[in-house]
N, C-alpha and C. Protein backbone atom coordinates (compact mmCIF):
# COMPACT_ATOMS: atom_id res chain seq x y z
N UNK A 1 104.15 17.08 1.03
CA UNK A 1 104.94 17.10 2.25
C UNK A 1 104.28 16.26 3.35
N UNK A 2 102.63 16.23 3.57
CA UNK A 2 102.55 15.48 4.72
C UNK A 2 102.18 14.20 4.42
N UNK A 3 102.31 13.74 2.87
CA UNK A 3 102.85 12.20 2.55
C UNK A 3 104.05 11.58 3.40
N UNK A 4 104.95 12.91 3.24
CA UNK A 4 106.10 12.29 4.10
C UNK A 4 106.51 12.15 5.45
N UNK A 5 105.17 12.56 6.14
CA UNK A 5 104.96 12.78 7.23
C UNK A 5 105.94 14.26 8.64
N UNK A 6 106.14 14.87 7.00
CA UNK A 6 106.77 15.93 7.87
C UNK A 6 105.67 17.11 7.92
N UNK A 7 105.29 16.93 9.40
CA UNK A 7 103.91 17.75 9.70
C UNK A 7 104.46 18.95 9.96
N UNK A 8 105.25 19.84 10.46
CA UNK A 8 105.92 21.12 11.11
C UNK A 8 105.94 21.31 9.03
N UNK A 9 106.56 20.92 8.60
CA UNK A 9 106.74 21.74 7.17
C UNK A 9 105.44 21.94 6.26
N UNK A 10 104.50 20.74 6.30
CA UNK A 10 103.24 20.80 5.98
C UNK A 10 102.45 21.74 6.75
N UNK A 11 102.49 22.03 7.84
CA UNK A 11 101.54 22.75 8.34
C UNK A 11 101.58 24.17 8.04
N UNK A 12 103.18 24.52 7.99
CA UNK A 12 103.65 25.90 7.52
C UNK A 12 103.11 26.00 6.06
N UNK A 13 103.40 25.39 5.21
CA UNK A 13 103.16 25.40 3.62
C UNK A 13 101.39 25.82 3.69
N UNK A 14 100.71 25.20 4.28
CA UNK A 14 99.23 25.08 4.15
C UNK A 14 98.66 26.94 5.32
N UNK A 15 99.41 26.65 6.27
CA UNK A 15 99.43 27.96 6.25
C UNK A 15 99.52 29.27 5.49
N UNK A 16 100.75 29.21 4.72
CA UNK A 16 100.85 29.99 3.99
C UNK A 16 99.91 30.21 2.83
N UNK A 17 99.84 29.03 2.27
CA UNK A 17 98.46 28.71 1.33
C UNK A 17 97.29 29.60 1.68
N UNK A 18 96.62 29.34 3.19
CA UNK A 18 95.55 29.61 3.05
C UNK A 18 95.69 31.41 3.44
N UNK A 19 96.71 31.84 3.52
CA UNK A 19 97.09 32.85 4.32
C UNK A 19 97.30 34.19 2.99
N UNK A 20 97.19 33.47 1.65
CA UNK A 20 97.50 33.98 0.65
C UNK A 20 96.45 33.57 -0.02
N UNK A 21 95.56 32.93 -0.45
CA UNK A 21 93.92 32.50 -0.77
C UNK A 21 93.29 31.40 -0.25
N UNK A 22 92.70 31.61 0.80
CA UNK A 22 91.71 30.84 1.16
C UNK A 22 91.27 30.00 0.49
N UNK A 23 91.36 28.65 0.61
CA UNK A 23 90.31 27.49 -0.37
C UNK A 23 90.26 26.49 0.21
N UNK A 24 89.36 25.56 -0.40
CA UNK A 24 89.31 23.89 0.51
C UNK A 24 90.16 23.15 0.21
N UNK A 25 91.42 22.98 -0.81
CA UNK A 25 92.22 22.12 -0.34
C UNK A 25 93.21 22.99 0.29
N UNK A 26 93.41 24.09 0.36
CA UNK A 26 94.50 24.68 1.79
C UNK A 26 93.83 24.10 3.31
N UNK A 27 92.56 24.49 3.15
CA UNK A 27 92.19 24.00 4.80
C UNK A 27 92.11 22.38 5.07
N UNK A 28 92.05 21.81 3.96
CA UNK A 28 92.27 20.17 4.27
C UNK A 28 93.60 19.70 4.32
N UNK A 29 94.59 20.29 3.65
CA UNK A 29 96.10 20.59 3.99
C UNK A 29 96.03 20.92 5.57
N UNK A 30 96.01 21.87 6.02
CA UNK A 30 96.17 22.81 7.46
C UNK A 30 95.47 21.56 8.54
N UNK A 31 94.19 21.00 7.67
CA UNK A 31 93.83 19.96 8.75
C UNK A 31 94.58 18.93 9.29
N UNK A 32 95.10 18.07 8.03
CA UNK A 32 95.84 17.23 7.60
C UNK A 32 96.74 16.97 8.71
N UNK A 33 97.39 17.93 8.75
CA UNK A 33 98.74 18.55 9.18
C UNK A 33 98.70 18.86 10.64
N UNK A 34 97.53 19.28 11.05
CA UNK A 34 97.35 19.04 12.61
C UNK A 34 96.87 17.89 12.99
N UNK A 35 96.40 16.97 12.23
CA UNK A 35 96.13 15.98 12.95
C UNK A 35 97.10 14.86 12.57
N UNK A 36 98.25 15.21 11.98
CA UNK A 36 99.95 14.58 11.96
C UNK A 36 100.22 15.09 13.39
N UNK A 37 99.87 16.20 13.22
CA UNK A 37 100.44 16.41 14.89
C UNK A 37 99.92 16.29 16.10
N UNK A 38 98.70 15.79 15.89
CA UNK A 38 98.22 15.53 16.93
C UNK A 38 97.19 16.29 17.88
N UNK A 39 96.86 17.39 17.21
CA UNK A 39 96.49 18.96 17.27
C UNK A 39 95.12 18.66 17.00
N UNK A 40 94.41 17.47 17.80
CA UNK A 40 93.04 17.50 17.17
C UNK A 40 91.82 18.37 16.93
N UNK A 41 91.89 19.12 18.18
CA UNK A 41 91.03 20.21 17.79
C UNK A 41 91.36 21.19 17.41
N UNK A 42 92.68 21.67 16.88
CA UNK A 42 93.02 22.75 16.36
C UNK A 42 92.54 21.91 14.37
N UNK A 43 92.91 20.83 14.28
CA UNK A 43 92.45 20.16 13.00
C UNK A 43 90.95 19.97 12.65
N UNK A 44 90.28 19.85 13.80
CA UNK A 44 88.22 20.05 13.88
C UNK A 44 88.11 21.39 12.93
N UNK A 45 88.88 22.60 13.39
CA UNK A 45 88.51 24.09 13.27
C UNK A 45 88.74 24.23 11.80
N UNK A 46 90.04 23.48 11.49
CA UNK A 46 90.28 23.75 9.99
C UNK A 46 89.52 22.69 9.16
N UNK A 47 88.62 22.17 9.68
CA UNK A 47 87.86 21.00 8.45
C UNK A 47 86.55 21.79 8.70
N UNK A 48 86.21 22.57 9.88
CA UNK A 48 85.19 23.58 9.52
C UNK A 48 85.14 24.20 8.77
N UNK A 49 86.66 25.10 8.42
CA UNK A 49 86.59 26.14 7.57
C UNK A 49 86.46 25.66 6.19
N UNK A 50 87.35 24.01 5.79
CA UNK A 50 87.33 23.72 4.34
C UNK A 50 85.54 23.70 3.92
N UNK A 51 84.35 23.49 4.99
CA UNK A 51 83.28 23.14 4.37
C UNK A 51 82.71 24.27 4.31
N UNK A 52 82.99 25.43 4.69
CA UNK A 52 82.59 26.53 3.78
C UNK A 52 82.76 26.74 2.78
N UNK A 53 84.01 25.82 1.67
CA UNK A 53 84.41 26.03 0.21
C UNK A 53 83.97 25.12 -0.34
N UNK A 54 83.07 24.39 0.38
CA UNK A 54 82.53 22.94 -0.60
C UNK A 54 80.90 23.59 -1.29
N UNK A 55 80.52 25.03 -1.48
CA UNK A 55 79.30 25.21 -2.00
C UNK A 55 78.42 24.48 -2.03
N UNK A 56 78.28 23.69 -0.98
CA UNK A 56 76.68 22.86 -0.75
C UNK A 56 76.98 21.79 -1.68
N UNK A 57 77.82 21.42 -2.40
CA UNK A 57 78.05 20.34 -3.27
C UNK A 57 78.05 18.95 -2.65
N UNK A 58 77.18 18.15 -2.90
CA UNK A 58 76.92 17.09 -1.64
C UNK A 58 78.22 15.98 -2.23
N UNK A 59 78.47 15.62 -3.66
CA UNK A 59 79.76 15.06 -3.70
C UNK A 59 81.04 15.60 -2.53
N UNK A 60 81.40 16.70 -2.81
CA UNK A 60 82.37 17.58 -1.82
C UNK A 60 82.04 17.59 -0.59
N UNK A 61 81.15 17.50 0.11
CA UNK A 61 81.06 17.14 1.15
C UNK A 61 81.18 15.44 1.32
N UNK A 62 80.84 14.82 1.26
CA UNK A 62 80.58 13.55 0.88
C UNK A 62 82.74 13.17 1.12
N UNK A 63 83.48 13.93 -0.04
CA UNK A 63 84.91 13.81 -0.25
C UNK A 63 85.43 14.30 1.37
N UNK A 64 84.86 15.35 1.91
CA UNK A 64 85.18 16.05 2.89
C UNK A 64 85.06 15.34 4.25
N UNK A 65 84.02 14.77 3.99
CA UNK A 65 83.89 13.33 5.16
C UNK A 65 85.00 12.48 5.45
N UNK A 66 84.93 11.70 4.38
CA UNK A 66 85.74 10.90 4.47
C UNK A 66 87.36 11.57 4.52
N UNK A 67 87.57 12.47 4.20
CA UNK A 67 89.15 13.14 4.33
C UNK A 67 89.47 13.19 6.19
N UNK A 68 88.40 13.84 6.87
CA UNK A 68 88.27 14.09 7.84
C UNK A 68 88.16 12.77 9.01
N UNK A 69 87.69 11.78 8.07
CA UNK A 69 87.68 10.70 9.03
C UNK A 69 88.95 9.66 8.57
N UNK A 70 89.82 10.21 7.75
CA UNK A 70 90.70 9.33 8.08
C UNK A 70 91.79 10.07 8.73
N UNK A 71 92.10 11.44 8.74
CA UNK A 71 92.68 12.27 9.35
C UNK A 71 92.46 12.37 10.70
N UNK A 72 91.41 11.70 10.89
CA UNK A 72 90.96 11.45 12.48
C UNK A 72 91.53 10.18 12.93
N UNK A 73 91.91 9.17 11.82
CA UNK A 73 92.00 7.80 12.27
C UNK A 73 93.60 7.79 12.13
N UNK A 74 94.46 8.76 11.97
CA UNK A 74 96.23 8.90 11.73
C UNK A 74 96.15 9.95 12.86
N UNK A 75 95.22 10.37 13.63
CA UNK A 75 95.52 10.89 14.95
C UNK A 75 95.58 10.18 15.74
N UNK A 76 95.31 9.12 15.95
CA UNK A 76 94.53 8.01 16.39
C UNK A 76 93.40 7.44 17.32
N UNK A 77 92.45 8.58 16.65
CA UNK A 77 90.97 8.70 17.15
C UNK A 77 90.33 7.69 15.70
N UNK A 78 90.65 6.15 16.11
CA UNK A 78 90.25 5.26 15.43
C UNK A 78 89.00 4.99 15.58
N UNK A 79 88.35 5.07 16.92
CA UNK A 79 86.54 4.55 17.14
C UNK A 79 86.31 5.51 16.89
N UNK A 80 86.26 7.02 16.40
CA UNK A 80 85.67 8.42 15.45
C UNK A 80 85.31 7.92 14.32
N UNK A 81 86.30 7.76 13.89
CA UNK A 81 87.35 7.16 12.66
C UNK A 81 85.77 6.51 11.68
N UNK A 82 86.73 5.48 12.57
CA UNK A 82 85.42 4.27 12.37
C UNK A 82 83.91 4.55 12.02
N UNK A 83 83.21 5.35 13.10
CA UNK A 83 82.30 5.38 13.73
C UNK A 83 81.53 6.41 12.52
N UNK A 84 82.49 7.23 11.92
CA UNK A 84 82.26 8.32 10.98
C UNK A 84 82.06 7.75 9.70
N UNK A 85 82.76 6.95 9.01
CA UNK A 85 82.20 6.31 7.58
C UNK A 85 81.56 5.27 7.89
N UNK A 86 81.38 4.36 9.15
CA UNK A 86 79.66 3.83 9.13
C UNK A 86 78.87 4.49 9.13
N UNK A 87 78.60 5.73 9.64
CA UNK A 87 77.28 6.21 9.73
C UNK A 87 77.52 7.06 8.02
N UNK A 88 78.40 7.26 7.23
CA UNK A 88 78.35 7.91 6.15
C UNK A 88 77.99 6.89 5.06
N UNK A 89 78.51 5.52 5.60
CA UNK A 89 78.05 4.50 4.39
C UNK A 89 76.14 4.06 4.57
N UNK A 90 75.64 4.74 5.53
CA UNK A 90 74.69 4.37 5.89
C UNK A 90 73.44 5.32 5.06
N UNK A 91 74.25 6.69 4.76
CA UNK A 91 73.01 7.55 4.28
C UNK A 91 73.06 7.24 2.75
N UNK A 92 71.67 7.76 2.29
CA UNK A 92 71.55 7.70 1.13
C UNK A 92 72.48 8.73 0.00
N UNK A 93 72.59 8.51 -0.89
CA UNK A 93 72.76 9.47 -2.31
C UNK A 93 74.49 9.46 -1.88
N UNK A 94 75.18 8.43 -1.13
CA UNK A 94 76.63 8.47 -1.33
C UNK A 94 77.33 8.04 -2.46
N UNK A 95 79.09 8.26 -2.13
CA UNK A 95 79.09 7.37 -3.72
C UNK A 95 80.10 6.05 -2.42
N UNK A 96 79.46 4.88 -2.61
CA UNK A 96 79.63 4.15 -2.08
C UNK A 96 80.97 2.93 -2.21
N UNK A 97 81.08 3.27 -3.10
CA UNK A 97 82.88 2.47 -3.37
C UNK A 97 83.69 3.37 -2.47
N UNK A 98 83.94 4.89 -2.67
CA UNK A 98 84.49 5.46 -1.86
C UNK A 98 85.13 5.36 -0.57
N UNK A 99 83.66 4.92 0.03
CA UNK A 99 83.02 4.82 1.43
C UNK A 99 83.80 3.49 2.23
N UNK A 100 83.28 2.68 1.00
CA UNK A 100 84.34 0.89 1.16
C UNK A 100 85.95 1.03 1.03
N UNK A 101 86.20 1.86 0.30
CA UNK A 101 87.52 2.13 0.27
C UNK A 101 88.57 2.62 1.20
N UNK A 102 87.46 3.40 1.33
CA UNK A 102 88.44 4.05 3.22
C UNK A 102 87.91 2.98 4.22
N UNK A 103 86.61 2.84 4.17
CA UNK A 103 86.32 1.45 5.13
C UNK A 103 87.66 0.69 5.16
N UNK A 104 88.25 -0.25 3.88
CA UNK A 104 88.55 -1.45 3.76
C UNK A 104 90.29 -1.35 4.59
N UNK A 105 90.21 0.38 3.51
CA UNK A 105 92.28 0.54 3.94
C UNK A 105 92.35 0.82 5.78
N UNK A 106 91.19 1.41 6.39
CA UNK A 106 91.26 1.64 7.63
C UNK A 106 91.70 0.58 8.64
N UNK A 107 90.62 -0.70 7.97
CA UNK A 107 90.39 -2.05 8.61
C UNK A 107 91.55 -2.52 8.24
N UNK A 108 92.39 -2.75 7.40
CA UNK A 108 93.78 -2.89 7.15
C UNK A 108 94.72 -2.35 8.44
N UNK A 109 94.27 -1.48 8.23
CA UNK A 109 95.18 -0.61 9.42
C UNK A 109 95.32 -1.57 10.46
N UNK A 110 94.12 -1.05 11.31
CA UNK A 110 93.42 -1.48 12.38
C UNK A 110 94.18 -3.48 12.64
N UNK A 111 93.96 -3.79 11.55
CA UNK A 111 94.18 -5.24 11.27
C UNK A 111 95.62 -5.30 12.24
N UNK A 112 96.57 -4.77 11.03
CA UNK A 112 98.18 -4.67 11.06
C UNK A 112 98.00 -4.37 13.18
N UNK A 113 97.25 -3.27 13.24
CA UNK A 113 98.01 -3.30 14.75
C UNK A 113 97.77 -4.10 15.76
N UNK A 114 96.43 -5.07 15.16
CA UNK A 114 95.77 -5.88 16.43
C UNK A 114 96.66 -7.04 16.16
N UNK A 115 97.80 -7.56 15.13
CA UNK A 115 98.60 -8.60 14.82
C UNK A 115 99.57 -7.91 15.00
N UNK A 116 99.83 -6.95 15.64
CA UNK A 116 101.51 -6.58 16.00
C UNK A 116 101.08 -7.11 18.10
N UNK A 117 100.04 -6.18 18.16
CA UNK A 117 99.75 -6.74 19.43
C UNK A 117 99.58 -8.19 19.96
N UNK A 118 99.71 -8.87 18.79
CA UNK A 118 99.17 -10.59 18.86
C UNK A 118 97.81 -10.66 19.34
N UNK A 119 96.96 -9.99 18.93
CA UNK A 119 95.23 -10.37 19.29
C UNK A 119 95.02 -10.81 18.27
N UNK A 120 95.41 -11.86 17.93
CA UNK A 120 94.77 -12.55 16.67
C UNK A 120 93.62 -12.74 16.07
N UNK A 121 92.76 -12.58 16.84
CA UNK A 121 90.85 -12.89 16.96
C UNK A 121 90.27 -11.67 16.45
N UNK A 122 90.92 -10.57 17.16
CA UNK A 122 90.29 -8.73 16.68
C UNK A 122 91.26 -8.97 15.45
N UNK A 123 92.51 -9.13 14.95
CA UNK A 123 92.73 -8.77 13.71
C UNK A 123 92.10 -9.67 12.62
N UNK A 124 91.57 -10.96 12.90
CA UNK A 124 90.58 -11.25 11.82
C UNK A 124 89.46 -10.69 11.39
N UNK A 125 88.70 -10.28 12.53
CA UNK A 125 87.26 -9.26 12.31
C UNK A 125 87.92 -7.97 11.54
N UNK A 126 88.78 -7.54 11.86
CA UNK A 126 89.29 -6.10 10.81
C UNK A 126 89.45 -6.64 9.54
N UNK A 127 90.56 -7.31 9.44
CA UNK A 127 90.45 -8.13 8.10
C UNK A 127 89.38 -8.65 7.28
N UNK A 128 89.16 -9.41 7.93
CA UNK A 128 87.36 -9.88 7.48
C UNK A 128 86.47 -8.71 6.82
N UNK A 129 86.28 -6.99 7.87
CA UNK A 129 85.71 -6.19 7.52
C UNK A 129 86.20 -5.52 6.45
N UNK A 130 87.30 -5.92 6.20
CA UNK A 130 88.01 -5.29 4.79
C UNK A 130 87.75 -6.05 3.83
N UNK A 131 87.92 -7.15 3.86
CA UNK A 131 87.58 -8.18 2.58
C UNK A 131 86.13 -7.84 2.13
N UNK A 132 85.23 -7.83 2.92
CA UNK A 132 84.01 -7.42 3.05
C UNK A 132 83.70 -6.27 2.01
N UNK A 133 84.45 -4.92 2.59
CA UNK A 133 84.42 -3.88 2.22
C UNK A 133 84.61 -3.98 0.59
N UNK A 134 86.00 -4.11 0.47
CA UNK A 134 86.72 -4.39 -0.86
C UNK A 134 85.83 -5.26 -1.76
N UNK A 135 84.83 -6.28 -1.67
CA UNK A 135 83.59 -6.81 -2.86
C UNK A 135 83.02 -5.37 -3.76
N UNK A 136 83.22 -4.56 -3.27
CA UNK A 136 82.25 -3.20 -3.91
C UNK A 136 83.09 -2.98 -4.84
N UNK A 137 84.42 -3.07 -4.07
CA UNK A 137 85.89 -2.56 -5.76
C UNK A 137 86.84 -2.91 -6.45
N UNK A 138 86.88 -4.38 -6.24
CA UNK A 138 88.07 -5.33 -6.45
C UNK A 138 88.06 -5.55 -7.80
N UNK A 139 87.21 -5.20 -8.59
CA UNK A 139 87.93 -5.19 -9.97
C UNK A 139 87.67 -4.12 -10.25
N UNK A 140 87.86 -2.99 -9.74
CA UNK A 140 87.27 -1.34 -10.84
C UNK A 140 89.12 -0.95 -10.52
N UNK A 141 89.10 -0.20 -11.69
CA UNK A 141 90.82 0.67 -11.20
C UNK A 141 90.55 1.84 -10.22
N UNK A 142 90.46 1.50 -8.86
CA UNK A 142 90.46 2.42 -7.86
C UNK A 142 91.41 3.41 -8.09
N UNK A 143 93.02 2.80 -8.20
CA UNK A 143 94.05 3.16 -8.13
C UNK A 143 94.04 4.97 -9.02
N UNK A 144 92.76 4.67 -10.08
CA UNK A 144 93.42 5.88 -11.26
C UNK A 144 92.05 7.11 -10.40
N UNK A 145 90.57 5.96 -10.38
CA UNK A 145 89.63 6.87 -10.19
C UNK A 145 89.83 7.56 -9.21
N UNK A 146 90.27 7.14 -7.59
CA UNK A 146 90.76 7.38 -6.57
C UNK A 146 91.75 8.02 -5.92
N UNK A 147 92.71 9.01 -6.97
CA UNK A 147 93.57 8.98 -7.06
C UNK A 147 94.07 10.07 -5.39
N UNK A 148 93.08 10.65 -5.36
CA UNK A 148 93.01 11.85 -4.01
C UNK A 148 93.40 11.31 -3.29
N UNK A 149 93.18 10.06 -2.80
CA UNK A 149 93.72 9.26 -1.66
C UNK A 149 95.33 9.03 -1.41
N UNK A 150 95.45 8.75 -2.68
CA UNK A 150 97.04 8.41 -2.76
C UNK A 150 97.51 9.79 -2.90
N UNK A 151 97.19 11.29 -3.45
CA UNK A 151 97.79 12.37 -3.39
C UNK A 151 98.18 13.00 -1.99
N UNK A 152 96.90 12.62 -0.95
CA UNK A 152 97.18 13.11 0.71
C UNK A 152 97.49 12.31 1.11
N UNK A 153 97.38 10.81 1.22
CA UNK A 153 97.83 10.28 2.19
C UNK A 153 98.66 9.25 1.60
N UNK A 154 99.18 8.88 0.77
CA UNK A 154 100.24 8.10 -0.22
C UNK A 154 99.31 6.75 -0.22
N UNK A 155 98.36 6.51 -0.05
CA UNK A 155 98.24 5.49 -0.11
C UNK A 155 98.24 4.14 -1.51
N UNK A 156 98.66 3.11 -1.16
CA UNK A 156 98.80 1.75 -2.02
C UNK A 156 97.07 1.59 -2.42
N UNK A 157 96.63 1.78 -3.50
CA UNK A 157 95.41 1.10 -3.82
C UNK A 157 95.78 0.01 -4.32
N UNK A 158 96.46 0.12 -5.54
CA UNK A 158 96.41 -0.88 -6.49
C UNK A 158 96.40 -2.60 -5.79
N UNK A 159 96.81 -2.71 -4.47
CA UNK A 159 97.48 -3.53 -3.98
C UNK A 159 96.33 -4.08 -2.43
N UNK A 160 95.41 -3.15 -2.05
CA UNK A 160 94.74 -3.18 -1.10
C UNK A 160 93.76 -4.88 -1.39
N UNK A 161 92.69 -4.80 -1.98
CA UNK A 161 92.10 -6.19 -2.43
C UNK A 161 93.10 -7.31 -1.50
N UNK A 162 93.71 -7.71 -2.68
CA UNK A 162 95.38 -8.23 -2.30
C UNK A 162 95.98 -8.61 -0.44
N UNK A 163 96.20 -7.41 -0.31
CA UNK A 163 96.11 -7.17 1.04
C UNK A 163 95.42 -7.62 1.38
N UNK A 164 94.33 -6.97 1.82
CA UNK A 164 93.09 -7.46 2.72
C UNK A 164 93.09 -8.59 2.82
N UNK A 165 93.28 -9.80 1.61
CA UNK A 165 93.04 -10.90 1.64
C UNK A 165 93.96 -11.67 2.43
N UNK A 166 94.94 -11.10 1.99
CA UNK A 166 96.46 -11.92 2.25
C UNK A 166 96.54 -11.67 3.90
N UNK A 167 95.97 -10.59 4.63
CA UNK A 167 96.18 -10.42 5.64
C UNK A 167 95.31 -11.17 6.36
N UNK A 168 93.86 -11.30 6.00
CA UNK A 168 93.08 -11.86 6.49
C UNK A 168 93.56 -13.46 6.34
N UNK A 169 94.14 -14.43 5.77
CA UNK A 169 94.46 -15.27 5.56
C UNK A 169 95.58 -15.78 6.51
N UNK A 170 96.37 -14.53 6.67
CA UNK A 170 97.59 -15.03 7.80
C UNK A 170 97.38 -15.06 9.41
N UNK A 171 96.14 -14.06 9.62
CA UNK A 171 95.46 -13.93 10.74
C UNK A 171 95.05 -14.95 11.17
N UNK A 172 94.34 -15.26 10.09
CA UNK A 172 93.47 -16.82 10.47
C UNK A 172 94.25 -18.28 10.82
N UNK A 173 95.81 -18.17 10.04
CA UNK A 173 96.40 -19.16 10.40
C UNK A 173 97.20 -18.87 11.87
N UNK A 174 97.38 -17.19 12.26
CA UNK A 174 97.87 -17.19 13.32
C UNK A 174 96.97 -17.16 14.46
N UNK A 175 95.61 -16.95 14.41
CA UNK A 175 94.30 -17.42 15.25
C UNK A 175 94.57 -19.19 15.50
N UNK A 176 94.83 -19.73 14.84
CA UNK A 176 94.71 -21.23 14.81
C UNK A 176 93.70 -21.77 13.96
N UNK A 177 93.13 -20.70 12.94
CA UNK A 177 92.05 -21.59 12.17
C UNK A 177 92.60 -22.18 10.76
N UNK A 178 93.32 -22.90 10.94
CA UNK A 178 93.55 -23.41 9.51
C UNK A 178 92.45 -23.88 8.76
N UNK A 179 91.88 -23.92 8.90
CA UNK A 179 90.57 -24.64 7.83
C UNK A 179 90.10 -23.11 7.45
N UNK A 180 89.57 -22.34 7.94
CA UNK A 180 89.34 -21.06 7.63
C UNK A 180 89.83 -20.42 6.69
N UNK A 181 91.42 -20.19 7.05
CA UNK A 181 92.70 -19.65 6.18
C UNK A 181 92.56 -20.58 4.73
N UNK A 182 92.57 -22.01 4.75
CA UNK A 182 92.82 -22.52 3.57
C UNK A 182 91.47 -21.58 2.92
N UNK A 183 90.13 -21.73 2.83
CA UNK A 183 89.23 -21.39 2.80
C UNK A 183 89.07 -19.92 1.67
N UNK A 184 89.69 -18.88 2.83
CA UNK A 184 90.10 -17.55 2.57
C UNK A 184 91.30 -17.50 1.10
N UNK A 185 92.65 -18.76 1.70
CA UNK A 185 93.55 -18.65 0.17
C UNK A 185 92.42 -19.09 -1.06
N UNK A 186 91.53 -19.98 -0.93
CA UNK A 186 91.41 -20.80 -1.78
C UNK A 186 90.07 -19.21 -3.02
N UNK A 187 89.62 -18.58 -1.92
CA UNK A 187 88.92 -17.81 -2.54
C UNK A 187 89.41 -16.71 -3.13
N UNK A 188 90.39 -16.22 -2.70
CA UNK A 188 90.96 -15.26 -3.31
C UNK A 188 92.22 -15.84 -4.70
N UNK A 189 92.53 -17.08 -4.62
CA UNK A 189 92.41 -17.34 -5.83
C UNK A 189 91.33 -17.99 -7.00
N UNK A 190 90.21 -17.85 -6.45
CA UNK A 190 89.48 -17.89 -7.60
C UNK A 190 89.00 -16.73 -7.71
N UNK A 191 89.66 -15.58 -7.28
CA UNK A 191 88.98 -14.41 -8.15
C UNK A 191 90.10 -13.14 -8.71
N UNK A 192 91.68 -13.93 -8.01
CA UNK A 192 92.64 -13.29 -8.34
C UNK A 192 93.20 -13.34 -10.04
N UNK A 193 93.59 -12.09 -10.58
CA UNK A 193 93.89 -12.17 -11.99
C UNK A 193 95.19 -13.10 -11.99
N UNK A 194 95.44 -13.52 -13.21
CA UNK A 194 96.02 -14.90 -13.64
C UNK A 194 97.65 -14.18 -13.08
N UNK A 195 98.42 -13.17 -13.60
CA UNK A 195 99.01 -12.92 -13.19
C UNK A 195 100.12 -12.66 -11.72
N UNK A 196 98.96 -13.00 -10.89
CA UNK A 196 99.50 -12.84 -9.45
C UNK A 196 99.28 -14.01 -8.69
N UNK A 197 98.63 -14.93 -9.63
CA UNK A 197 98.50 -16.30 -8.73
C UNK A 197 99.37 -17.58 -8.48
N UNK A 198 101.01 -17.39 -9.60
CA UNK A 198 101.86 -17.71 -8.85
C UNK A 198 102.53 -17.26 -7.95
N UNK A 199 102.50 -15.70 -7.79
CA UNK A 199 103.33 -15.42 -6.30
C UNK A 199 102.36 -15.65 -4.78
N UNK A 200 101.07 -15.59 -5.18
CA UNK A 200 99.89 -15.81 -4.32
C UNK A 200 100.21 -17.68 -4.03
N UNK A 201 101.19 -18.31 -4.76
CA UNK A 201 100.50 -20.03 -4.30
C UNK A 201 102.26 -19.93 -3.48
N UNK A 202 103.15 -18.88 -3.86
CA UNK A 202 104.75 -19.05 -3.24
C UNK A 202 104.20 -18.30 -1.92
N UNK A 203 103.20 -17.38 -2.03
CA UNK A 203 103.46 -16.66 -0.36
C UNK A 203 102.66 -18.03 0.20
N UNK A 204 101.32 -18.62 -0.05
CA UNK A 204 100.78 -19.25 1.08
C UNK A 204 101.74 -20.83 1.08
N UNK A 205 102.58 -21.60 0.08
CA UNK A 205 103.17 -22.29 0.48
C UNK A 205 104.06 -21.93 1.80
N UNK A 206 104.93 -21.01 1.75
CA UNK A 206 105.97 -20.40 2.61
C UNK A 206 104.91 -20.03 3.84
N UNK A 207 103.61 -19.76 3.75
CA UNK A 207 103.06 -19.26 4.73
C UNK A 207 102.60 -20.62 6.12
N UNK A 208 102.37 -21.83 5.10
CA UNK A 208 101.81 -22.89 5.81
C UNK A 208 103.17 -23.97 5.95
């Protein structure tokens, strides 16, 4: 339900959930769901309670992080957001694709709104920080290992890499750096699978 962004029905459901057995994915539901609504600190209280069900398990916490910081970043407490899986990609004993993963789709985000705003310059650095990010996972199947991501928050893996690139590429031509952009196409087809590199040479023809 709060794939679909209907937070009033999600929040009830996760209620009820936890209202009938307590556990950590009811309270990451209940979190979820307030911070669809906007309810940020009523959503703090319930990511407290899920880490009482994570038994000291430093993976589960580790998962619990990052749930929390992107649930922070669809409230749109983006410099939290942010600010929360740098300092998580920073400690030791993480699992670090993870970490890049929410990094990369965030900076995506972030990207998309600084090119709706026309700041062309900030949406290359997001972009950029995603392309960046995405070297850690661009050929592993995120899509299957990852799959939690896409269960709470629907997200597109299979397609992110891709993205990142493609976005970072259009940025750059709408910054004015064409030499850059060619640069950016030219690299992401030498590392794009054979399959996608004729629709990859129809978008940047149409693009330039």
């Amino acid at each position: 339900m709060a794939r679909k962004c209907n937070w009033d029905k999600a929040l009830q459901d996760a209620i009820r959930s936890v209202s009938i057995q307590p556990s950590l994915a009811g309270h990451i539901s209940k979190a979820i769901a307030f911070c669809g609504k906007r309810q940020v600190v009523a959503a703090r209280m319930s990511f407290d309670l899920a880490s009482i069900f994570t038994n000291g398990d430093l993976m589960t916490d580790h998962f619990l992080f990052l749930i929390k910081a992107i649930a922070l970043f669809n409230a749109n407490e983006h410099q939290e957001a942010m600010s929360r899986i740098g300092e998580l990609a920073a400690c030791p004993n993480i699992n670090p694709v993870a970490c890049r993963i929410v990094e990369a789709y965030l900076r995506v985000q972030l990207g998309n709104i600084a090119l709706d705003g026309v700041r062309y310059n900030e949406a290359v650095k997001h972009f950029t920080s995603a392309v960046n990010a995405s070297t850690f996972f661009y050929k592993l199947p995120i899509h299957s290992t990852y799959d939690e991501f896409i269960a709470l928050f629907g997200w597109d893996l299979k397609s992110l890499w891709l993205t990142a690139n493609q976005q970072q590429c259009y940025a750059l031509f709408r910054a004015g750096s064409s030499g850059a952009a060619i640069e950016s196409y030219q690299s992401v087809m030498d590392k794009a699978d054979e399959d996608v590199k004729a629709d990859l040479r129809a978008w940047f023809t149409a693009l330039t």
